[in-house]
Protein backbone atom coordinates (compact mmCIF):
# COMPACT_ATOMS: atom_id res chain seq x y z
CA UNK A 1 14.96 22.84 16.74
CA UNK A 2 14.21 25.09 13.93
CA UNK A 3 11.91 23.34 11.88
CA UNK A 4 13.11 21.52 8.46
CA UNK A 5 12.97 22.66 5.02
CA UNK A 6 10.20 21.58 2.54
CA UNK A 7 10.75 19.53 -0.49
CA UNK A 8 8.84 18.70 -3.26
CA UNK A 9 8.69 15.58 -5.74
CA UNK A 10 6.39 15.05 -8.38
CA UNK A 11 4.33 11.94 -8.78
CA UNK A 12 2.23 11.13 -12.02
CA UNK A 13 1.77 14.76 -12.45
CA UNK A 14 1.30 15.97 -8.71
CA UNK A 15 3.61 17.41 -5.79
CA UNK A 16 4.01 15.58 -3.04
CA UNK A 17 6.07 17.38 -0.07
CA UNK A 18 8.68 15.98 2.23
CA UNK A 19 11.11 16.52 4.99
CA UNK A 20 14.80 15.27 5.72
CA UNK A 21 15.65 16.14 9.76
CA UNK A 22 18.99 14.85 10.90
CA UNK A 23 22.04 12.92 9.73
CA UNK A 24 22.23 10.00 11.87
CA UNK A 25 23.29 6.45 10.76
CA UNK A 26 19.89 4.97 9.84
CA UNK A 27 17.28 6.14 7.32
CA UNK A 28 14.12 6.08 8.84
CA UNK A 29 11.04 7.32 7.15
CA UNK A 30 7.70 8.28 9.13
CA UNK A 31 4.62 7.20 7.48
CA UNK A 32 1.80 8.97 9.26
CA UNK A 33 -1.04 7.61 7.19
CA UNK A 34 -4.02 9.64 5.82
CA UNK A 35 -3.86 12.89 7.58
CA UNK A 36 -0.67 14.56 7.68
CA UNK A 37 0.96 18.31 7.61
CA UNK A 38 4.85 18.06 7.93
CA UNK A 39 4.56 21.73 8.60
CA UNK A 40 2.74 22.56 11.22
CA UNK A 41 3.59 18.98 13.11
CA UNK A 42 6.37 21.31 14.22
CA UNK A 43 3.99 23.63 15.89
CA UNK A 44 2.70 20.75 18.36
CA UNK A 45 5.10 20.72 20.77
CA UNK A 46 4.83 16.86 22.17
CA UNK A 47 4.85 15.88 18.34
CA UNK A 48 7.94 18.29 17.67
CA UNK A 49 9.94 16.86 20.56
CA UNK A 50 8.98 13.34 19.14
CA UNK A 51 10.41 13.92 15.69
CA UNK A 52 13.74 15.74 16.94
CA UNK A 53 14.52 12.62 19.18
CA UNK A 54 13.89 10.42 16.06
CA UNK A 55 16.10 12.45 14.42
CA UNK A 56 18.57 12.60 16.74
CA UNK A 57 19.25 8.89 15.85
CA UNK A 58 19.02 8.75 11.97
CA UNK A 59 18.09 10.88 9.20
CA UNK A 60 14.54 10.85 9.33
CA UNK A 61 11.85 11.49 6.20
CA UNK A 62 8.48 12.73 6.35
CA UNK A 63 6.17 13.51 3.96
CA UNK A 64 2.53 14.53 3.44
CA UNK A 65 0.63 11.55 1.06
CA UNK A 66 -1.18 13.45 -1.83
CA UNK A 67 -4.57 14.03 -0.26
CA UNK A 68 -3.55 15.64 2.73
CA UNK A 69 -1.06 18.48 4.23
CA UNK A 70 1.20 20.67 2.05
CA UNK A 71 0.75 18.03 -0.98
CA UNK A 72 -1.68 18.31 -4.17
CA UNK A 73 -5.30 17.54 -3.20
CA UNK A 74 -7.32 15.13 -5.11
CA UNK A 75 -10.84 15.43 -6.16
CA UNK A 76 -13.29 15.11 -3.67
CA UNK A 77 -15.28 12.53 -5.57
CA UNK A 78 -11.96 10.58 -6.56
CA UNK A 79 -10.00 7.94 -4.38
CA UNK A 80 -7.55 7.60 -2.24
CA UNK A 81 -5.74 4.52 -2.34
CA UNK A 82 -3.38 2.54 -0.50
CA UNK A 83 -1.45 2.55 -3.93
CA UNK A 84 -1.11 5.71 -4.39
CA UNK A 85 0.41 6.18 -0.79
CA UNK A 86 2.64 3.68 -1.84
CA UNK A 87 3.60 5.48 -4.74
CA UNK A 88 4.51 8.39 -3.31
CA UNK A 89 6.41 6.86 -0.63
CA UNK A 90 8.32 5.08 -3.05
CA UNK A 91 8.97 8.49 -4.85
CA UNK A 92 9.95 10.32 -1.84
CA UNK A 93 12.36 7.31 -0.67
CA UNK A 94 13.89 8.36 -4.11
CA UNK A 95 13.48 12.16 -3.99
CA UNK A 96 15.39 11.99 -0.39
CA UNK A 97 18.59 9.39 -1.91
CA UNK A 98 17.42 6.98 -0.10
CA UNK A 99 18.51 3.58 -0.79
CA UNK A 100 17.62 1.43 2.40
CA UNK A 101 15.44 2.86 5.13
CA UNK A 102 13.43 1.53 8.31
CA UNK A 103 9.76 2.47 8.57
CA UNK A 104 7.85 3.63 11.42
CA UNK A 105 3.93 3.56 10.69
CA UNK A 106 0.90 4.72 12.55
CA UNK A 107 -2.38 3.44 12.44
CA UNK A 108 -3.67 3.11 7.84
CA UNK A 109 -0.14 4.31 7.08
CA UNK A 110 0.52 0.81 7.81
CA UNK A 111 -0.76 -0.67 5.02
CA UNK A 112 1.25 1.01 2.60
CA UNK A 113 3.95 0.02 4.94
CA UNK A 114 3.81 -3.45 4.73
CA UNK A 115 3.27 -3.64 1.06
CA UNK A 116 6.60 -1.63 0.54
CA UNK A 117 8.43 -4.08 2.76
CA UNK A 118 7.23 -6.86 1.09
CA UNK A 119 7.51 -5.63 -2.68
CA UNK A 120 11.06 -4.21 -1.64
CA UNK A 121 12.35 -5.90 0.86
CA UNK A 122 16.14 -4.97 -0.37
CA UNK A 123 15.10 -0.92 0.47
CA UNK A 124 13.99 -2.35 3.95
CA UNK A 125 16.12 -2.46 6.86
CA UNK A 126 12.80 -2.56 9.76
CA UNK A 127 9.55 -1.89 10.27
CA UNK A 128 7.76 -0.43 13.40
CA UNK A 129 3.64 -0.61 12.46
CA UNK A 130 1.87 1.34 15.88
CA UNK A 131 -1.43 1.04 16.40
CA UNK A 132 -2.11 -0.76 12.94
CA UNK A 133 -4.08 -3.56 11.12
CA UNK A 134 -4.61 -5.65 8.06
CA UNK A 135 -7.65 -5.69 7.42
CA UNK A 136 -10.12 -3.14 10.05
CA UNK A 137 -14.02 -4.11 9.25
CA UNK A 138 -15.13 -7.69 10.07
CA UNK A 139 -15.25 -10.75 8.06
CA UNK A 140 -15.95 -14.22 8.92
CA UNK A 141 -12.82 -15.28 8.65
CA UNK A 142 -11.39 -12.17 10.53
CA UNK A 143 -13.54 -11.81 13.76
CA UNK A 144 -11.54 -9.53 15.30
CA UNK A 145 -12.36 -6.42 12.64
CA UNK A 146 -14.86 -3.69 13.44
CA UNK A 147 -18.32 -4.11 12.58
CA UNK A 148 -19.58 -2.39 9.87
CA UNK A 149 -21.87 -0.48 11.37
CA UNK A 150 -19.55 0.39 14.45
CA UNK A 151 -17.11 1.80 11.31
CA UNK A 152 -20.86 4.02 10.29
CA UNK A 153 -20.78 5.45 13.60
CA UNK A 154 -16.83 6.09 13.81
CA UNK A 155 -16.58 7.50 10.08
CA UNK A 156 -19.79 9.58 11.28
CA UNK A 157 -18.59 11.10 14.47
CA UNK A 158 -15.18 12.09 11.87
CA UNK A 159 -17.23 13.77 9.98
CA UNK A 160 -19.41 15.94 12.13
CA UNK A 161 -16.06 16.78 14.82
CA UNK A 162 -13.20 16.32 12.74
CA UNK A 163 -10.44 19.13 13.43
CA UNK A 164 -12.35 20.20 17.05
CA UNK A 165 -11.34 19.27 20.54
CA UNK A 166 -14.09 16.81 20.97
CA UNK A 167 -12.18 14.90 17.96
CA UNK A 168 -9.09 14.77 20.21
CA UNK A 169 -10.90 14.03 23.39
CA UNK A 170 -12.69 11.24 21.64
CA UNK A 171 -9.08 9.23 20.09
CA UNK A 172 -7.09 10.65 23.12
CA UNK A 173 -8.97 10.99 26.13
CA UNK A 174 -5.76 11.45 28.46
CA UNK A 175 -5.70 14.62 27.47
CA UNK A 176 -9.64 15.48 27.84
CA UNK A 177 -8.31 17.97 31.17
CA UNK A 178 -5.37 19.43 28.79
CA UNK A 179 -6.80 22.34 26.71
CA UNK A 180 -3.80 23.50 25.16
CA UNK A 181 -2.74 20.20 23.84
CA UNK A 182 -7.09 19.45 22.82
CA UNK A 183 -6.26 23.24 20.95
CA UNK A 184 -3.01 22.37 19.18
CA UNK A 185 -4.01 19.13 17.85
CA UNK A 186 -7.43 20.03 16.59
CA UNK A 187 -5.53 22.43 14.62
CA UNK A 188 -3.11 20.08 13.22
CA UNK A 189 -6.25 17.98 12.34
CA UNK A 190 -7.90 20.70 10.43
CA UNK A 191 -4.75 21.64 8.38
CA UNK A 192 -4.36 17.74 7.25
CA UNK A 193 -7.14 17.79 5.52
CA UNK A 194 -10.89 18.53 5.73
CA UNK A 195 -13.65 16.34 7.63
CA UNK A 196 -15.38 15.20 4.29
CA UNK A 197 -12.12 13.98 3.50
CA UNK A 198 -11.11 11.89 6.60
CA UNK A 199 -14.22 10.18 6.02
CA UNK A 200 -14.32 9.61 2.64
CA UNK A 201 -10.75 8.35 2.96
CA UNK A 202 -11.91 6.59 5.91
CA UNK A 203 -14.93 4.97 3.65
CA UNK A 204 -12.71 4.00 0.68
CA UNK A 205 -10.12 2.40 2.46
CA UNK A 206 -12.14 0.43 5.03
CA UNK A 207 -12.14 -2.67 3.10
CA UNK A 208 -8.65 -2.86 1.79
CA UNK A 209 -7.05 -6.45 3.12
CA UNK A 210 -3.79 -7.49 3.36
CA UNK A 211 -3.59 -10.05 5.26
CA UNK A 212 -2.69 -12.58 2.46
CA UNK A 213 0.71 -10.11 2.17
CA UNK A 214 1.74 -10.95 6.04
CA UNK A 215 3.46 -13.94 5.35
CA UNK A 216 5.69 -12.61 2.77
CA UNK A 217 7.37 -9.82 4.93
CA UNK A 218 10.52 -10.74 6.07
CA UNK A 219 12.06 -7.80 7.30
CA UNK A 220 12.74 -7.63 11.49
CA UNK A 221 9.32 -6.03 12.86
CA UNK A 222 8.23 -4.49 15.80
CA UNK A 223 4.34 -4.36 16.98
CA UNK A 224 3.10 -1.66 19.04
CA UNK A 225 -0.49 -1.03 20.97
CA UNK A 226 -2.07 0.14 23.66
CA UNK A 227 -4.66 -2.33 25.44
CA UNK A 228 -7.27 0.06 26.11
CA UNK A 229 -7.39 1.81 22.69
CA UNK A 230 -10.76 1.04 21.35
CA UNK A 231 -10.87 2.00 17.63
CA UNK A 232 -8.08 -0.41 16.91
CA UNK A 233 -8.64 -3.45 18.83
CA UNK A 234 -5.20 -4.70 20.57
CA UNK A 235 -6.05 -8.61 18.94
CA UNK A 236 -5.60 -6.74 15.37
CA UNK A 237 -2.03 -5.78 16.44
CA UNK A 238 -1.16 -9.00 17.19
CA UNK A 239 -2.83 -10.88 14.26
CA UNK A 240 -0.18 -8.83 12.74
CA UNK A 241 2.65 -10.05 14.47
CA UNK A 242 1.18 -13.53 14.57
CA UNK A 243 1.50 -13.52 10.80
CA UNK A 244 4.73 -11.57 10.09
CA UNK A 245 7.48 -14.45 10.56
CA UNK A 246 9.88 -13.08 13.78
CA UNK A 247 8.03 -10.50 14.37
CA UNK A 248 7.79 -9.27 17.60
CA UNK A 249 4.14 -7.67 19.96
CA UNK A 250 4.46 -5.43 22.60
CA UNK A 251 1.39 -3.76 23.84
CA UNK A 252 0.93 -1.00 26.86
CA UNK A 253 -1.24 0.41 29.29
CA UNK A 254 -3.45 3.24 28.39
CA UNK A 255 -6.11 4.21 25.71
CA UNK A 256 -4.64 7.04 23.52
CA UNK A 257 -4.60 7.15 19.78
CA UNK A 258 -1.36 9.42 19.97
CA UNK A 259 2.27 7.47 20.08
CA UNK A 260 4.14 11.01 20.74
CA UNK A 261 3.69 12.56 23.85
CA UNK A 262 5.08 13.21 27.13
CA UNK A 263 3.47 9.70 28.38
CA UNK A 264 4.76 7.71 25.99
CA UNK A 265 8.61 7.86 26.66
CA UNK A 266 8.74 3.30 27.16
CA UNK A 267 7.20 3.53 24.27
CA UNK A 268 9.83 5.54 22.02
CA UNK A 269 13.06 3.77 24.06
CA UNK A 270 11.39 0.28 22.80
CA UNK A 271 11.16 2.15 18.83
CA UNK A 272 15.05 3.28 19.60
CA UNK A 273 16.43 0.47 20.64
CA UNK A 274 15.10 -1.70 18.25
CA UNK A 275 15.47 0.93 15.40
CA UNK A 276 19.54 1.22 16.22
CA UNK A 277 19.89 -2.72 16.80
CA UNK A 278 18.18 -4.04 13.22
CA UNK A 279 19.40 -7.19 12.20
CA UNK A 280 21.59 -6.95 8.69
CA UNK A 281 18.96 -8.35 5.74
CA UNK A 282 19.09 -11.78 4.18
CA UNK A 283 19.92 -11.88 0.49
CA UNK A 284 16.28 -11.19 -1.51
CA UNK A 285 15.15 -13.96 -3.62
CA UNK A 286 11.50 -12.99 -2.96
CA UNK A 287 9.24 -10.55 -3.25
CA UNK A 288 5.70 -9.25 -3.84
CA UNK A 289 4.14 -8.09 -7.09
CA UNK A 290 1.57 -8.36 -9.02
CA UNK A 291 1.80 -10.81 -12.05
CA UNK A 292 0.14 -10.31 -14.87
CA UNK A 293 -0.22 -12.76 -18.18
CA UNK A 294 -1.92 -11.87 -21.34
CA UNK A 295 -2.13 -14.01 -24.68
CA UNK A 296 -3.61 -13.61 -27.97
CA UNK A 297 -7.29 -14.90 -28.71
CA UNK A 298 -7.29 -17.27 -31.77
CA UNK A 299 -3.81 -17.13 -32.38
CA UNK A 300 -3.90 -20.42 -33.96
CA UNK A 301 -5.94 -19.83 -36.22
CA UNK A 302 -5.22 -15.80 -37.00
CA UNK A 303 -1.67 -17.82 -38.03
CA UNK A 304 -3.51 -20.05 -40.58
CA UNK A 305 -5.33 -17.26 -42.23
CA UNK A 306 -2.52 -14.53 -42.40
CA UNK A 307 0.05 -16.58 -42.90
CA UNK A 308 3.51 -16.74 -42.07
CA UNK A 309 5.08 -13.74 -43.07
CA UNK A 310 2.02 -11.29 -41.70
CA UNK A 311 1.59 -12.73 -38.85
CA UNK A 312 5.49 -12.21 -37.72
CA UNK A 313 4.62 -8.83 -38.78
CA UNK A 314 1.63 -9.01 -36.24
CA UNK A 315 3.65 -10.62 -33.33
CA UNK A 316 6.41 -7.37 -33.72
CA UNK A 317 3.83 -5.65 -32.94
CA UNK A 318 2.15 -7.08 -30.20
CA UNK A 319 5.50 -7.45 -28.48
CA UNK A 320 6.86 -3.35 -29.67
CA UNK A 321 3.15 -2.60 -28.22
CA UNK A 322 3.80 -4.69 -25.28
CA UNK A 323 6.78 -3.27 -24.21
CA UNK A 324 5.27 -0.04 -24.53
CA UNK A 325 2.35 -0.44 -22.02
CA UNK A 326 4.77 -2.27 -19.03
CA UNK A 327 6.72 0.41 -19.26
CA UNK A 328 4.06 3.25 -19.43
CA UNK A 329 2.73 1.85 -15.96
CA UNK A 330 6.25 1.15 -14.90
CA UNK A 331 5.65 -2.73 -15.16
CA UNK A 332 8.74 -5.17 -16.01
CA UNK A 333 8.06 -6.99 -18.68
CA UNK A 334 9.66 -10.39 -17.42
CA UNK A 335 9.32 -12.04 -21.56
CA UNK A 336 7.14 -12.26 -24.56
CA UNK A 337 5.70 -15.70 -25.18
CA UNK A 338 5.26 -15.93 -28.80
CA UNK A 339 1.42 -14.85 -28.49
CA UNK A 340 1.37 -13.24 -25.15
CA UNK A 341 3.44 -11.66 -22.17
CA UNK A 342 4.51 -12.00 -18.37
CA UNK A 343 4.80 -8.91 -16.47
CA UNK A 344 4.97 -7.52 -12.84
CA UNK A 345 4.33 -4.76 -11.16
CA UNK A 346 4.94 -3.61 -7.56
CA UNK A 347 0.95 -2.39 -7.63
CA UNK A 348 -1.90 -3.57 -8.95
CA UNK A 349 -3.90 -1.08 -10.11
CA UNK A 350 -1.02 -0.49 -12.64
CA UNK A 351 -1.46 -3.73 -13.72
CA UNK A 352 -4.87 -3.81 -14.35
CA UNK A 353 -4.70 -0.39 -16.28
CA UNK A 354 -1.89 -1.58 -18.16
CA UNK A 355 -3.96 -4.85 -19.17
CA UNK A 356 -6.96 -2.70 -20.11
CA UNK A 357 -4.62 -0.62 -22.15
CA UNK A 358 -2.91 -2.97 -24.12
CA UNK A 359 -6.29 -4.37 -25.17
CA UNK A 360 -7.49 -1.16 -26.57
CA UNK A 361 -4.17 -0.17 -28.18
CA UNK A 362 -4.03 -4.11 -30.04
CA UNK A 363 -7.73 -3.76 -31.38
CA UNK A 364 -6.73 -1.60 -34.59
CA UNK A 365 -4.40 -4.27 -36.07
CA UNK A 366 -7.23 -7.09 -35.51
CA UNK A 367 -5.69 -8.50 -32.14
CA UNK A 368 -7.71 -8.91 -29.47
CA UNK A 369 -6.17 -10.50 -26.17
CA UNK A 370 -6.85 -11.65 -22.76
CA UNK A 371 -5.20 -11.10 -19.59
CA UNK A 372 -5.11 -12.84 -15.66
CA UNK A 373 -3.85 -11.25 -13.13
CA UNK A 374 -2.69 -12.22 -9.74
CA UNK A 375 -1.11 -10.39 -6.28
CA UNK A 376 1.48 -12.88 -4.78
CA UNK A 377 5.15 -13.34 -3.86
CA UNK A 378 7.38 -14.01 -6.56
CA UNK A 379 10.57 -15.69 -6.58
CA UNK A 380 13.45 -13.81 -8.03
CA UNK A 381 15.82 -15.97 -10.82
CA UNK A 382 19.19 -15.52 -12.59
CA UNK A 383 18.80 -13.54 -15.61
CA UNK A 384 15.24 -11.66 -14.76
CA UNK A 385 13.27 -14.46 -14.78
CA UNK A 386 10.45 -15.15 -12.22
CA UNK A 387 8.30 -17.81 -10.59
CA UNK A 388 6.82 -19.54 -7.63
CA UNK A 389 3.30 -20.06 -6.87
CA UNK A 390 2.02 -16.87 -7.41
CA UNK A 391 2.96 -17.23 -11.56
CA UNK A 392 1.45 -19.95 -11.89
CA UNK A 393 -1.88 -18.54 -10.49
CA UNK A 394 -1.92 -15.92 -12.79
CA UNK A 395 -1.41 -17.81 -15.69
CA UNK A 396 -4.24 -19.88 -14.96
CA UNK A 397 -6.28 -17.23 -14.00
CA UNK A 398 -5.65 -15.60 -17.69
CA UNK A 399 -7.39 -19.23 -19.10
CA UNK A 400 -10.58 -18.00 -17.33
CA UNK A 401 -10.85 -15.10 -19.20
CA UNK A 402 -12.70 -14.44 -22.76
CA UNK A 403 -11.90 -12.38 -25.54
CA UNK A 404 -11.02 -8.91 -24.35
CA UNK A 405 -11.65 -9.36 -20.67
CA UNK A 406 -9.25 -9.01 -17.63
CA UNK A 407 -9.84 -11.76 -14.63
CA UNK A 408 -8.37 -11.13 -11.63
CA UNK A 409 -8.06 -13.14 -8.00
CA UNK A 410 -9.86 -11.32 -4.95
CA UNK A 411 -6.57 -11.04 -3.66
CA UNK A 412 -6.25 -8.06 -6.21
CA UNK A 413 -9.53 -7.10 -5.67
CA UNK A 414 -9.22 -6.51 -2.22
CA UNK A 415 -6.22 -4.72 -2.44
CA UNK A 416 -7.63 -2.02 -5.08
CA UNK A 417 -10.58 -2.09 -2.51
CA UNK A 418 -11.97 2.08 -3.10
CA UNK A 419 -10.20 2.42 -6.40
CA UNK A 420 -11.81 3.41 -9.44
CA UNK A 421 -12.32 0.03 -10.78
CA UNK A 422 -15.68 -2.05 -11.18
CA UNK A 423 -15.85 -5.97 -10.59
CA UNK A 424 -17.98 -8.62 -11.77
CA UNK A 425 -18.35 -11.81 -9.60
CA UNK A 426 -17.42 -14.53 -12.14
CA UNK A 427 -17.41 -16.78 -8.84
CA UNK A 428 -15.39 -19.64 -7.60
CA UNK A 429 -13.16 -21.74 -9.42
CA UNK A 430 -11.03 -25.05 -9.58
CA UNK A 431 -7.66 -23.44 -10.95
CA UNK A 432 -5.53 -25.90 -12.56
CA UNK A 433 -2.60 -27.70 -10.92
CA UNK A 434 -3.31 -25.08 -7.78
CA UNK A 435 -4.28 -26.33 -4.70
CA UNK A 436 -8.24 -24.95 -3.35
CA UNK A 437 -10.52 -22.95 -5.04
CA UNK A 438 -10.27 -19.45 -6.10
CA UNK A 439 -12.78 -16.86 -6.16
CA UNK A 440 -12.54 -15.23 -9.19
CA UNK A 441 -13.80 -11.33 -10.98
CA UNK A 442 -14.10 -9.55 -14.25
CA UNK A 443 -12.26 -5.97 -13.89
CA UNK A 444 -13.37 -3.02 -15.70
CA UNK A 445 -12.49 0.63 -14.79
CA UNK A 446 -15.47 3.22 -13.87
């Protein structure tokens, strides 16, 4: 097969590259995670072979995340988050026309993944996560993560033999006897991206959770692992598919990092057949997004000294302001409240920004606000509206807040987990009319 022409989008300033191979009935789009080169893929021959029988069943997309490959680099001291994969999946999805696609991830390409199926579960026919996890260090409440200084060693040993045959002998030891295949994906390795890096990409996303986001996929899933892979414990696959409703776990024999290659072929019949036999989706009434509120310190009494006819003068602004900001960090601003707003976004590091930015912008006309934020499924209503637990969280998150500060949940803290953003314990609290406790953070950006 003669190897696919290169595209390029743009994405908040930066090219990201992409692929289209085939015209079969499905979109399906390859999500590869960190380290990526849609070009010379084609040059390994298992991984070639792999991507032409994918194709030969749908019109597959693949695409280099910015960081890695044939797409823009980022600074070496900046970060690489699981949002900005997102974005520029979501981007490419667009760049390629397409409006519905299944997903096949690999190993951190999974989280981004599972966030898009969740937050747009209309674009979502399936999902196939290989070899992937929720959460990957350990926690007390998630056993089953690596230890932390297990991840040291591993993020280490990346490091020092990133892009050499001892890296490929080390995540696919099957092939230890195979010298050509050792050669050709060392290579691959190295033009991906460099071993600072892997493990700097490797560090910054080690503590990104979803977990919380499992229950609110509801697309058909398939779970794939090998038993004896040791980097990715099998019991983190199936926490996955324990917590994805109807999802279904298959694991195999055998200890190799690699899906495509000439051992595998079980393993791509069970991807085919349950690519090409996808259940037709369920009307969407949920989704998940990140809610933001935001109201006006003092308004009360800013109304009593200003009086009537200024402080309508005031609100138009707020609101023209408002509107604004959502849509500068492609928010949707759901409604104004008289003193305040309700927005979502499908990430929330856009949220936070936007909150942060709206503050600023407000101080110059004497308004200063402050703003809650939450990361939680949302249920859809007639005419744009929105609600369901998640709404009311953030709202009474935002009552925890003081003047000019932005509260969050750890639920967004853990999902902006390497981001550029610094957060102050503000510890746990009684939210009210929500069930539990909630652990709670001030958010300020580096």
């Amino acid at each position: 097969m003669i190897p696919p022409e290169t595209q390029y989008t743009k994405v908040d300033g930066a090219w990201v590259g992409y692929q289209v191979i085939g015209d079969g009935p499905i979109d399906l789009v390859y999500v590869s995670g960190m380290a990526s080169n849609i070009e010379t893929m084609w040059d390994y021959p298992t991984y070639a072979r792999a991507l032409e029988r994918m194709a030969s069943y749908s019109r597959l997309i693949a695409f280099d995340s910015r960081g890695s490959g044939i797409s823009d680099p980022v600074p070496f001291g900046g970060v690489l988050t699981w949002e900005y994969w997102t974005q520029d999946l979501v981007a490419v999805l667009q760049a390629a026309k397409s409006e519905r696609t299944s997903m096949i991830a690999q190993f951190d390409g999974g989280i981004p993944s599972i966030l898009f199926a969740a937050t747009y579960p209309e674009r979502t026919a399936s999902l196939v996560l290989w070899h992937c996890f929720a959460r990957s260090i350990y926690a007390e409440d998630y056993p089953i993560g690596q230890p932390r200084e297990a991840a040291e060693m591993i993020w280490d040993m990346v490091e020092q033999a990133w892009g050499t045959p001892a890296s490929i002998q080390a995540f696919d030891p099957d092939f230890a006897a195979d010298p050509e295949h050792l050669r050709l994906a060392a290579k691959y390795l190295r033009t991906a991206m460099t071993p600072g890096r892997a493990a700097a990409t490797m560090r910054n996303t080690s503590d990104v959770d979803v977990r919380h986001v499992l229950p609110a996929v509801r697309v058909p899933t398939l779970v794939l692992h090998r038993r004896g892979y040791p980097y990715i414990p099998t019991e983190q696959g199936r926490y996955l598919a324990d917590h994805i409703a109807g999802a279904r776990f298959v694991d195999f024999a055998g200890s190799n990092a690699t899906l495509w290659s000439d051992t595998a072929p079980e393993i791509e019949d069970e991807i085919e057949e349950f690519l090409t036999g996808s259940r037709p989706l369920a009307p969407v009434d949920r989704v998940l997004a990140t809610v933001l509120f935001t109201d006006i310190v003092g308004s009360t009494e800013k109304a009593s000294a200003l009086g009537d006819r200024r402080w309508r003068e005031i609100l138009a602004i707020h609101d023209r302001v408002a509107r604004e900001h959502v849509d500068r960090f492609s928010g949707r601003l759901v409604n104004t409240m008289g003193d305040g707003i309700l927005a979502t976004f499908d990430g929330p590091g856009r949220a936070i920004r936007c909150a942060h930015a709206l503050g600023r912008a407000l101080e110059p006309v004497g308004v200063k606000i402050r703003a809650g934020l939450h990361t939680g499924e949302i249920e859809l209503r007639d005419e744009g509206d929105v609600g369901g637990i998640a709404v009311h969280i953030a709202a009474r998150v935002m009552h925890e807040a003081g003047p000019g500060e932005v509260i969050c949940s750890r639920t967004v803290k853990d999902l902006v987990a390497g981001s550029e953003f610094l957060f102050e314990d503000r510890g746990v609290c009684a939210l009210k009319g929500v069930p539990d406790e909630w652990q709670l953070y001030s958010v300020n950006s580096k």
